[in-house]
N, C-alpha and C. Protein backbone atom coordinates (compact mmCIF):
# COMPACT_ATOMS: atom_id res chain seq x y z
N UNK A 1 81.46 -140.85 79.89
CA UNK A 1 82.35 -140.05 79.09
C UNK A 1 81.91 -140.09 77.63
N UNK A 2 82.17 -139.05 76.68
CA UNK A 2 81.67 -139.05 75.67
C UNK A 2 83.15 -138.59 74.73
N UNK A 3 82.95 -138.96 73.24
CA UNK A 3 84.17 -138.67 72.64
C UNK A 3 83.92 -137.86 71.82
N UNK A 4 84.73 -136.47 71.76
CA UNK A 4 84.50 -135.30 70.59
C UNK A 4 85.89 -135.40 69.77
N UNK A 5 85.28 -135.08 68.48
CA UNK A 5 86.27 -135.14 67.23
C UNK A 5 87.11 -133.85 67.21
N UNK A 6 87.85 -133.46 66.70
CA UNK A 6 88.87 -132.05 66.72
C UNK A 6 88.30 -131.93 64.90
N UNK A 7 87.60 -130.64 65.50
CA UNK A 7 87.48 -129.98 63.78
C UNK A 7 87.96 -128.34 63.63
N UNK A 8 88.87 -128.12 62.70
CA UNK A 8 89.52 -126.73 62.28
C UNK A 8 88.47 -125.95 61.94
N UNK A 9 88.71 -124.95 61.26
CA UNK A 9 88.26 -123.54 61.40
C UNK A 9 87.31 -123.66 59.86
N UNK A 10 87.83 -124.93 59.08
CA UNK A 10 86.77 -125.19 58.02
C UNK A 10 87.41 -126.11 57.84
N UNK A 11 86.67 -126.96 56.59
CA UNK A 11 86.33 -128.23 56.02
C UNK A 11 86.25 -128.86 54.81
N UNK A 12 85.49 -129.22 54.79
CA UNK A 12 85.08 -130.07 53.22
C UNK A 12 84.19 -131.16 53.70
N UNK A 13 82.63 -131.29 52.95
CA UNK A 13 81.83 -131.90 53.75
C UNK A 13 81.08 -132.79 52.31
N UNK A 14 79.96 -133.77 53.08
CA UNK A 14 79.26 -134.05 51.49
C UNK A 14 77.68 -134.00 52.33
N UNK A 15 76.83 -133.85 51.31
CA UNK A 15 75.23 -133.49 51.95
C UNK A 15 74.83 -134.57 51.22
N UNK A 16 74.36 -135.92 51.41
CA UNK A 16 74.34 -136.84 50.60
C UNK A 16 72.70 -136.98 50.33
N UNK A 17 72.04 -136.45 50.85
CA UNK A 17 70.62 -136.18 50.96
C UNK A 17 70.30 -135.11 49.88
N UNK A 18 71.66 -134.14 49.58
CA UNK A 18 71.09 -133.07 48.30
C UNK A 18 71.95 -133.12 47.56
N UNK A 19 72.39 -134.57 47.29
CA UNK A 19 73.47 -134.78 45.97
C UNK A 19 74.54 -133.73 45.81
N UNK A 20 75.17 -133.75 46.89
CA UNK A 20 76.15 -132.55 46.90
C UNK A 20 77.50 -132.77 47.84
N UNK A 21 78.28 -132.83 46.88
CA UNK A 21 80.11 -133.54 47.90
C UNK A 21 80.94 -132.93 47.63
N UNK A 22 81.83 -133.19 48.10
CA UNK A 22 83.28 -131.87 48.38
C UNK A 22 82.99 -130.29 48.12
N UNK A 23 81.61 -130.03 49.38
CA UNK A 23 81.79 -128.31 50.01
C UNK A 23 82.48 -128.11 51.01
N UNK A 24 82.66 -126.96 50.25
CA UNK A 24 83.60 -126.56 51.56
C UNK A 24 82.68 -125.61 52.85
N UNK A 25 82.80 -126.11 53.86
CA UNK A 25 82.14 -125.39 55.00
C UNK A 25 82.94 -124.84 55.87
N UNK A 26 82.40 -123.36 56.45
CA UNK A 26 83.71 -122.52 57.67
C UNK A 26 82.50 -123.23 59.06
N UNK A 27 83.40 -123.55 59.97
CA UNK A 27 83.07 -123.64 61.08
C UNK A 27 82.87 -121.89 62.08
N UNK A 28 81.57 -122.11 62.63
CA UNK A 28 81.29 -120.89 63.08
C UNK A 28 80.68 -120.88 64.62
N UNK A 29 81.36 -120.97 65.47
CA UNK A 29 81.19 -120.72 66.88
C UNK A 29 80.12 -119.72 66.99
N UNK A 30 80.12 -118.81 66.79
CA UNK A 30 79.95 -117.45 66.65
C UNK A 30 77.81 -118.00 66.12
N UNK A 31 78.11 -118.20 65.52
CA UNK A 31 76.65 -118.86 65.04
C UNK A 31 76.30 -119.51 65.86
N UNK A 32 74.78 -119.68 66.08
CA UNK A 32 73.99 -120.86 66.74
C UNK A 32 73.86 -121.87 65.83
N UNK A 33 72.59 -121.30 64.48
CA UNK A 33 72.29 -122.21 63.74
C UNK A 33 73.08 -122.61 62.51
N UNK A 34 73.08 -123.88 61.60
CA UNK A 34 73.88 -123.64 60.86
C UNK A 34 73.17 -123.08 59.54
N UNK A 35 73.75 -123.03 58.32
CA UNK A 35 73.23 -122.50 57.64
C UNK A 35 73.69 -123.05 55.87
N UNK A 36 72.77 -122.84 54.78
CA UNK A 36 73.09 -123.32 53.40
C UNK A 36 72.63 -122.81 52.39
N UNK A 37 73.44 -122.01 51.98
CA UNK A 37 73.17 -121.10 50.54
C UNK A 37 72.55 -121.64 49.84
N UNK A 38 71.24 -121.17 49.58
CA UNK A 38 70.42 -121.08 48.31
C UNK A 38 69.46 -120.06 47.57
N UNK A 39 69.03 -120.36 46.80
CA UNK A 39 68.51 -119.44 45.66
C UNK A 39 66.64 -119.84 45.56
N UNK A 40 66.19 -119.22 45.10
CA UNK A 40 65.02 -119.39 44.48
C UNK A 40 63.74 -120.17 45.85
N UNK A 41 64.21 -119.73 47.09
CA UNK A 41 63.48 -120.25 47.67
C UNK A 41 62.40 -120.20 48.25
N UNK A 42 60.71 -120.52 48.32
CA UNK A 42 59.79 -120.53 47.79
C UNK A 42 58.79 -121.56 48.28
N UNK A 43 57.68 -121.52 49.30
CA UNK A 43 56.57 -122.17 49.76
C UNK A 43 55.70 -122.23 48.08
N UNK A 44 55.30 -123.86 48.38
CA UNK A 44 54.49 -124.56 47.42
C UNK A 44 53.80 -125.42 48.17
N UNK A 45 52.64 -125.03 47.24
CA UNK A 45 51.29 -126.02 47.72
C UNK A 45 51.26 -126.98 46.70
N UNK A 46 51.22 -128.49 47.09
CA UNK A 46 50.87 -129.79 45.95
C UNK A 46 49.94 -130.44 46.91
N UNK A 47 49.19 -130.97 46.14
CA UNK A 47 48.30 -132.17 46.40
C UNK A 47 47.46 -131.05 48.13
N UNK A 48 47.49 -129.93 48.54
CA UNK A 48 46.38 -129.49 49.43
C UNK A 48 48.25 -129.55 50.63
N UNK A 49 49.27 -130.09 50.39
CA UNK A 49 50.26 -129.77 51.54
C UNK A 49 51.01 -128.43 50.99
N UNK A 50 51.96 -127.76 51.92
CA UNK A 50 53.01 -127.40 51.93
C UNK A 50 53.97 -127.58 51.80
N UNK A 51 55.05 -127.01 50.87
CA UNK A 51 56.35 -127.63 50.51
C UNK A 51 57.37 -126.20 51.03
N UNK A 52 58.89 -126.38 50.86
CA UNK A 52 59.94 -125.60 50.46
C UNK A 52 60.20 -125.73 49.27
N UNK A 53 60.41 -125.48 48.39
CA UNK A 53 61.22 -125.57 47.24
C UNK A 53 62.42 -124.57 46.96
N UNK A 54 63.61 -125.39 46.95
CA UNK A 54 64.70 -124.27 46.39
C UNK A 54 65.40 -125.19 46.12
N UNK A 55 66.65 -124.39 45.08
CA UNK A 55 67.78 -124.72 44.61
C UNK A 55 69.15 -124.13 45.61
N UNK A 56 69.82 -125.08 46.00
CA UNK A 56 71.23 -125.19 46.70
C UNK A 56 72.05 -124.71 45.85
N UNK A 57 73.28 -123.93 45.99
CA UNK A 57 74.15 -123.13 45.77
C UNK A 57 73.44 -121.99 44.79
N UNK A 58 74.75 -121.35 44.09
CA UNK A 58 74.54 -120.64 42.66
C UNK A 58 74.74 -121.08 41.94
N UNK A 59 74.06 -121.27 40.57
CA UNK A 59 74.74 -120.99 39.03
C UNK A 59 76.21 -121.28 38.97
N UNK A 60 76.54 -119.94 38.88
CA UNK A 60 77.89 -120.01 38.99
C UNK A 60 79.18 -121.02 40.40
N UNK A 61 78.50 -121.31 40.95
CA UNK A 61 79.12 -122.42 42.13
C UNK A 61 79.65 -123.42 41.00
N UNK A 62 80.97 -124.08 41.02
CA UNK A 62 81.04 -125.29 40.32
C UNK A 62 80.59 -126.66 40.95
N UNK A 63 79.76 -126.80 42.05
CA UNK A 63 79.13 -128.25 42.24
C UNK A 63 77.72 -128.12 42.43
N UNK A 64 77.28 -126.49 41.39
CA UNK A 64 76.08 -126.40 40.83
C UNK A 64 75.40 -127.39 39.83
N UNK A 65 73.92 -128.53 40.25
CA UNK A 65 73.63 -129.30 39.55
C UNK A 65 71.88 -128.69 39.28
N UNK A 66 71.93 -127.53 39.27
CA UNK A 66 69.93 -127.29 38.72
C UNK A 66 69.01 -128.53 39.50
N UNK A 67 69.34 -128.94 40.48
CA UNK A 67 68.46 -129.66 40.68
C UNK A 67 67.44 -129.14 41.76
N UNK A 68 65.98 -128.83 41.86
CA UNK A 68 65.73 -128.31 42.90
C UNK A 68 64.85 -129.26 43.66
N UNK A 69 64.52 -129.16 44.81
CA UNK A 69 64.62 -129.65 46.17
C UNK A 69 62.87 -129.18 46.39
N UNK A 70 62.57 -130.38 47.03
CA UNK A 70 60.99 -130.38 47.57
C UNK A 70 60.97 -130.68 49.14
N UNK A 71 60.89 -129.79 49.93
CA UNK A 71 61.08 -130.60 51.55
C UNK A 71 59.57 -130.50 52.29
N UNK A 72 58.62 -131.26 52.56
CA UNK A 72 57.33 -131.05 53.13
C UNK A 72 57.80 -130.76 54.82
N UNK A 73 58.98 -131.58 55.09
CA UNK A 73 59.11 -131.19 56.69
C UNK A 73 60.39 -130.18 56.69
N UNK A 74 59.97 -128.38 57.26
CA UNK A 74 60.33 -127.62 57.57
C UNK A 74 60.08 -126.84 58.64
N UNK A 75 60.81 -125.65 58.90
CA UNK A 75 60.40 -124.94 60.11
C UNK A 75 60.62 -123.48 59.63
N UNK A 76 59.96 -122.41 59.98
CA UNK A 76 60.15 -121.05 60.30
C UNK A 76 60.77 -120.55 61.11
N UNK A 77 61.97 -120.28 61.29
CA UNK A 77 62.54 -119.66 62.56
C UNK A 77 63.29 -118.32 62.46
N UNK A 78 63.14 -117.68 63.51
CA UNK A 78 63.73 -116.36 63.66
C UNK A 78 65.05 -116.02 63.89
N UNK A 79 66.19 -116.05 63.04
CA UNK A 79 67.61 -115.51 63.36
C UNK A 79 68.24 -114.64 63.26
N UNK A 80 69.15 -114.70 64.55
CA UNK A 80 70.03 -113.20 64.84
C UNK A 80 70.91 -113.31 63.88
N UNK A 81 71.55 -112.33 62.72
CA UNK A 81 72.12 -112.83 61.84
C UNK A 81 73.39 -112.24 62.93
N UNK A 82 74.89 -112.39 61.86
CA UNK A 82 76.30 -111.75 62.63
C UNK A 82 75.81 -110.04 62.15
N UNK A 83 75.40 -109.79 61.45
CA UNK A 83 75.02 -107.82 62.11
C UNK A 83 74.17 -107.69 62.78
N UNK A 84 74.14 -108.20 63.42
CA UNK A 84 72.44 -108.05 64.45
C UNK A 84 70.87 -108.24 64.41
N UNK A 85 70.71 -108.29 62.82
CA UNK A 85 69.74 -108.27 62.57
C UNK A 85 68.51 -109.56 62.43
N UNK A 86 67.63 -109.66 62.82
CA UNK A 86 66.92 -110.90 63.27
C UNK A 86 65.87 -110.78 61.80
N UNK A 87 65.76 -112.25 61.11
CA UNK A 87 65.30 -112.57 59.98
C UNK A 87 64.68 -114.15 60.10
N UNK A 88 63.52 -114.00 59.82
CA UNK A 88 63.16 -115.50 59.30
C UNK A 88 63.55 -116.08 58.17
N UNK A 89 63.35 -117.26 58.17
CA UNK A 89 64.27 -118.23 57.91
C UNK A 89 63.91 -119.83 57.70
N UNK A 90 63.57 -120.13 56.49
CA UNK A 90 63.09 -121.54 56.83
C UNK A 90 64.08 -122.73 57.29
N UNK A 91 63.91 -123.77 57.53
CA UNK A 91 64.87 -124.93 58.06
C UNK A 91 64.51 -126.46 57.85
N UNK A 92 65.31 -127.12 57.46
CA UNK A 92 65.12 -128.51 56.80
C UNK A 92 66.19 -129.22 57.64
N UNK A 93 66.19 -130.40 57.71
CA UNK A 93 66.23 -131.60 58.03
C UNK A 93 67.32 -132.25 56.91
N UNK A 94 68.64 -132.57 57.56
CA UNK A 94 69.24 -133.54 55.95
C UNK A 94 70.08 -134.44 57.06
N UNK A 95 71.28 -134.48 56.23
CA UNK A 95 72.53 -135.38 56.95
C UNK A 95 73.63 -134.59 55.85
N UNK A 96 74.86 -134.30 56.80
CA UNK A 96 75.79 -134.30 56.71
C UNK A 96 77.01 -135.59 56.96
N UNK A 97 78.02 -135.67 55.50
CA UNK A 97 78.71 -136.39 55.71
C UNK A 97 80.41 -135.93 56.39
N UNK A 98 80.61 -136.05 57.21
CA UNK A 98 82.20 -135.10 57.79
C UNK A 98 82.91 -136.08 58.53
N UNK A 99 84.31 -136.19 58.37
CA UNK A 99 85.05 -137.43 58.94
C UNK A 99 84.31 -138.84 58.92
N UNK A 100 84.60 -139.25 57.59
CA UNK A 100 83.46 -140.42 57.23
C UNK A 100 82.14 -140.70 57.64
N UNK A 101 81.83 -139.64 58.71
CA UNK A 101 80.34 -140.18 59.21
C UNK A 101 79.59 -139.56 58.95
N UNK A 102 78.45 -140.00 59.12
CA UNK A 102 77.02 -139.47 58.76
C UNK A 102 75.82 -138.51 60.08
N UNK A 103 76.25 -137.43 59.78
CA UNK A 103 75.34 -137.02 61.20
C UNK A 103 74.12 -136.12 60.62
N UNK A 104 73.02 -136.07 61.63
CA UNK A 104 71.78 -134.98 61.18
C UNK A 104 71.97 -133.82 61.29
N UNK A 105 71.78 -132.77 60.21
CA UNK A 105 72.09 -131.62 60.51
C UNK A 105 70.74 -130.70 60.42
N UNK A 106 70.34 -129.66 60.88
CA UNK A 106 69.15 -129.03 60.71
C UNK A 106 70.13 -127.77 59.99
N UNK A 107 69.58 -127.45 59.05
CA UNK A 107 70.03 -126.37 57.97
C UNK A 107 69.08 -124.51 57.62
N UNK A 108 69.58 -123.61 58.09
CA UNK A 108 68.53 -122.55 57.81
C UNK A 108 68.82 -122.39 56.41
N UNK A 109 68.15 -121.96 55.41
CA UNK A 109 67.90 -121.89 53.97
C UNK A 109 68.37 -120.16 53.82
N UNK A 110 69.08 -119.70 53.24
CA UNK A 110 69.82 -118.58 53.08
C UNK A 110 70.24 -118.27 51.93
N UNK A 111 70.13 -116.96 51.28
CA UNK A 111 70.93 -116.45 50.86
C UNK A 111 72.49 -116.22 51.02
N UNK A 112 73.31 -116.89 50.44
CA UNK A 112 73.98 -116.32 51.09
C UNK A 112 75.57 -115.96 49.79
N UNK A 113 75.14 -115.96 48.58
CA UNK A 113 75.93 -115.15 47.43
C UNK A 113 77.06 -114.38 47.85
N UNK A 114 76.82 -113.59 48.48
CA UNK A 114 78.06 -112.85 48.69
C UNK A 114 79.31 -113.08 50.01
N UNK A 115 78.92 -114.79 50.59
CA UNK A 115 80.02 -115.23 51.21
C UNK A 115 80.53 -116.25 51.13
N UNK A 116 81.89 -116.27 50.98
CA UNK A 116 82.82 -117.33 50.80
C UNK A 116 82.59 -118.62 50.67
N UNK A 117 82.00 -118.82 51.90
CA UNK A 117 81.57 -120.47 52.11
C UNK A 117 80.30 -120.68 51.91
N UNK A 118 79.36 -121.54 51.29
CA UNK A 118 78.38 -121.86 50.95
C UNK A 118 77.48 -122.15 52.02
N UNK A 119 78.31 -122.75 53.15
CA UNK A 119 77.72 -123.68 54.02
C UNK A 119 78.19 -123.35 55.65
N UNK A 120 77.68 -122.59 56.80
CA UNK A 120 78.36 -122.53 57.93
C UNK A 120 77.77 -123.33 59.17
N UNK A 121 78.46 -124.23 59.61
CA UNK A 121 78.21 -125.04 61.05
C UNK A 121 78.00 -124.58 62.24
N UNK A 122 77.00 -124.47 62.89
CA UNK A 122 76.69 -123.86 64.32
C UNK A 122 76.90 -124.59 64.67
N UNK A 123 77.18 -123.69 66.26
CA UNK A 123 77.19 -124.47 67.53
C UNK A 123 75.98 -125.55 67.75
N UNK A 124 74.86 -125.06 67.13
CA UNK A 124 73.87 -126.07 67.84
C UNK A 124 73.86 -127.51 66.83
N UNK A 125 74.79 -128.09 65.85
CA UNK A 125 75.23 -128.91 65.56
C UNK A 125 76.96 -129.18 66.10
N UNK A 126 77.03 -128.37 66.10
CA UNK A 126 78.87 -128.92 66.61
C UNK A 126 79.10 -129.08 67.81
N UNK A 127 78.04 -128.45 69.05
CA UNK A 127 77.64 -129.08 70.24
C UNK A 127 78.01 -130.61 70.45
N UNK A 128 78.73 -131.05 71.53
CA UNK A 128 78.30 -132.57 71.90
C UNK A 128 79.52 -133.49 71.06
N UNK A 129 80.08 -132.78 69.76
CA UNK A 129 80.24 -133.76 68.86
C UNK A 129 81.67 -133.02 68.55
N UNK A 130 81.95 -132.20 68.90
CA UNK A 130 83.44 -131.52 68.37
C UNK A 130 83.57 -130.26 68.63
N UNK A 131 85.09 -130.63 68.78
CA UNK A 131 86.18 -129.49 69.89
C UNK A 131 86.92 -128.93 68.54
N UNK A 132 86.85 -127.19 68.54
CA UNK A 132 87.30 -126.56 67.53
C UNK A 132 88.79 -125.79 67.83
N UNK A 133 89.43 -126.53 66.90
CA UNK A 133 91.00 -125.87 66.92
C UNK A 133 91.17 -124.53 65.45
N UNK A 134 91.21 -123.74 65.65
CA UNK A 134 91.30 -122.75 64.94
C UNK A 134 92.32 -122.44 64.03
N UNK A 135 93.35 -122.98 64.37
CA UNK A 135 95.10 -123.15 64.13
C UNK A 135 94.99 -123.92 62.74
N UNK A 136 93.62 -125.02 62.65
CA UNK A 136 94.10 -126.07 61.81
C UNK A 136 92.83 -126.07 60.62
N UNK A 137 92.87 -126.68 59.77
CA UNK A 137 92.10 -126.88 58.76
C UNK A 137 91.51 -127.87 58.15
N UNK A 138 90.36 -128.41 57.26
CA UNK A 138 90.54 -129.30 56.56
C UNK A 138 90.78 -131.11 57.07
N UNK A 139 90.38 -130.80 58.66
CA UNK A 139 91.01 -132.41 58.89
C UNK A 139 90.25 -133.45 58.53
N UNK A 140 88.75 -133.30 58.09
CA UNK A 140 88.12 -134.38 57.33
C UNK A 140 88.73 -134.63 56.07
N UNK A 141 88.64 -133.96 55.59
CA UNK A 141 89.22 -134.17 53.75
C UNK A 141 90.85 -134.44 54.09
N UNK A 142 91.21 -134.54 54.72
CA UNK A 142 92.71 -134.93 55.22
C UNK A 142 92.66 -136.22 55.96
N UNK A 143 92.04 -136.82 56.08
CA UNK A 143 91.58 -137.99 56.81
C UNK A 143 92.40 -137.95 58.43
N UNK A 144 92.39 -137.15 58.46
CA UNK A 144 92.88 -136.70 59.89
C UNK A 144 91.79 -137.00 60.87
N UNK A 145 91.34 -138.09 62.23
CA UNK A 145 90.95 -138.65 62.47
C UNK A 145 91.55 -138.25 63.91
N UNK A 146 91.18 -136.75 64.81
CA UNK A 146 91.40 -136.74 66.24
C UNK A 146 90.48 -137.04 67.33
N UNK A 147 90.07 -137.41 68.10
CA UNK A 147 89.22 -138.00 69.35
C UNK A 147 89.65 -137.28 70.46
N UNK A 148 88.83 -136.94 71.27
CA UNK A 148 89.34 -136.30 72.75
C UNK A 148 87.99 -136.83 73.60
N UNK A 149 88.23 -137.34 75.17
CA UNK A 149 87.00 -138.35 75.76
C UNK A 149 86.83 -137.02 76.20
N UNK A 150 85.68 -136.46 76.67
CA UNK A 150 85.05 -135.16 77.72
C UNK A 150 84.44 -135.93 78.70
C-alpha cells in the first residue's frame, strides 16, 4: 500500500534549488508535464559544454530576484500545449518544497507571462504522490496535512 497526500486545485510551494518560496502553483490534471515561467531563456556554451541559462519569473513578479540560472543537465522535449499545439521545450531537474517535503520535480522552461500562475504541476509529478480535490485550496500553506493509503 502506498500513501497519497490530498492536494486542492492550487497551492503555495518553495523551489529551494532556485531561491524561490511562497509561489503560488495551480494544480493541472489536464497537463502531463509540469511547467515554470521564465524569461530570457537561452543555450550557452562555457568551457566547450552546454548550458540553459534563464531567469525564473518576470520583472514585474514580486518574488522577482534577477538572478539567472546555469543548468548543464537538461532535456529537449516536445509538448502538447492546452490549445493543441506541440512546442519544444527545454527541461531541468530541481526539487520542490510542498507540505513540508522535499520532492524532485522535472520542470519545462516556459513562457508563460500572460498566466496567472507562474508555476503548473502535472500529472507526471502528481502521479503516485497525490489525490486532487478540486473543492479545496491551499492545503500546504495551511498546514493541512491529509493522507489516504491506495
Amino acid at each position: 500500500m502506498s500513501t497519497k497526500i490530498l492536494i486542492g486545485r492550487k497551492d503555495i510551494a518553495d523551489f529551494p534549488g532556485l531561491e524561490l518560496s511562497g509561489l503560488e502553483v495551480k494544480i493541472d490534471s489536464g497537463a502531463y508535464t509540469s511547467s515554470f515561467h521564465c524569461h530570457n531563456i537561452e543555450i550557452i556554451e562555457k568551457n566547450n559544454e552546454k548550458y540553459i541559462k534563464c531567469n525564473f519569473l518576470d520583472p514585474e513578479h514580486p518574488q522577482y530576484h534577477e538572478k539567472e540560472f546555469l543548468f548543464k543537465e537538461f532535456k529537449l522535449r516536445r509538448i502538447k500545449s492546452s490549445n493543441g499545439l506541440t512546442e519544444e521545450r527545454f527541461s531541468i531537474i530541481t526539487e520542490i518544497k510542498i507540505f513540508n517535503r522535499i520532492f524532485p520535480v522535472e520542470l519545462t522552461l516556459t513562457e508563460r507571462s500572460d498566466m496567472k500562475y507562474p508555476v503548473l504541476l502535472g500529472r507526471k509529478f502528481l502521479s503516485k504522490k497525490f489525490v486532487i480535490d478540486t473543492s479545496v485550496q491551499n492545503l500546504s500553506a495551511k498546514g493541512k496535512l491529509i493522507t489516504y493509503l491506495k
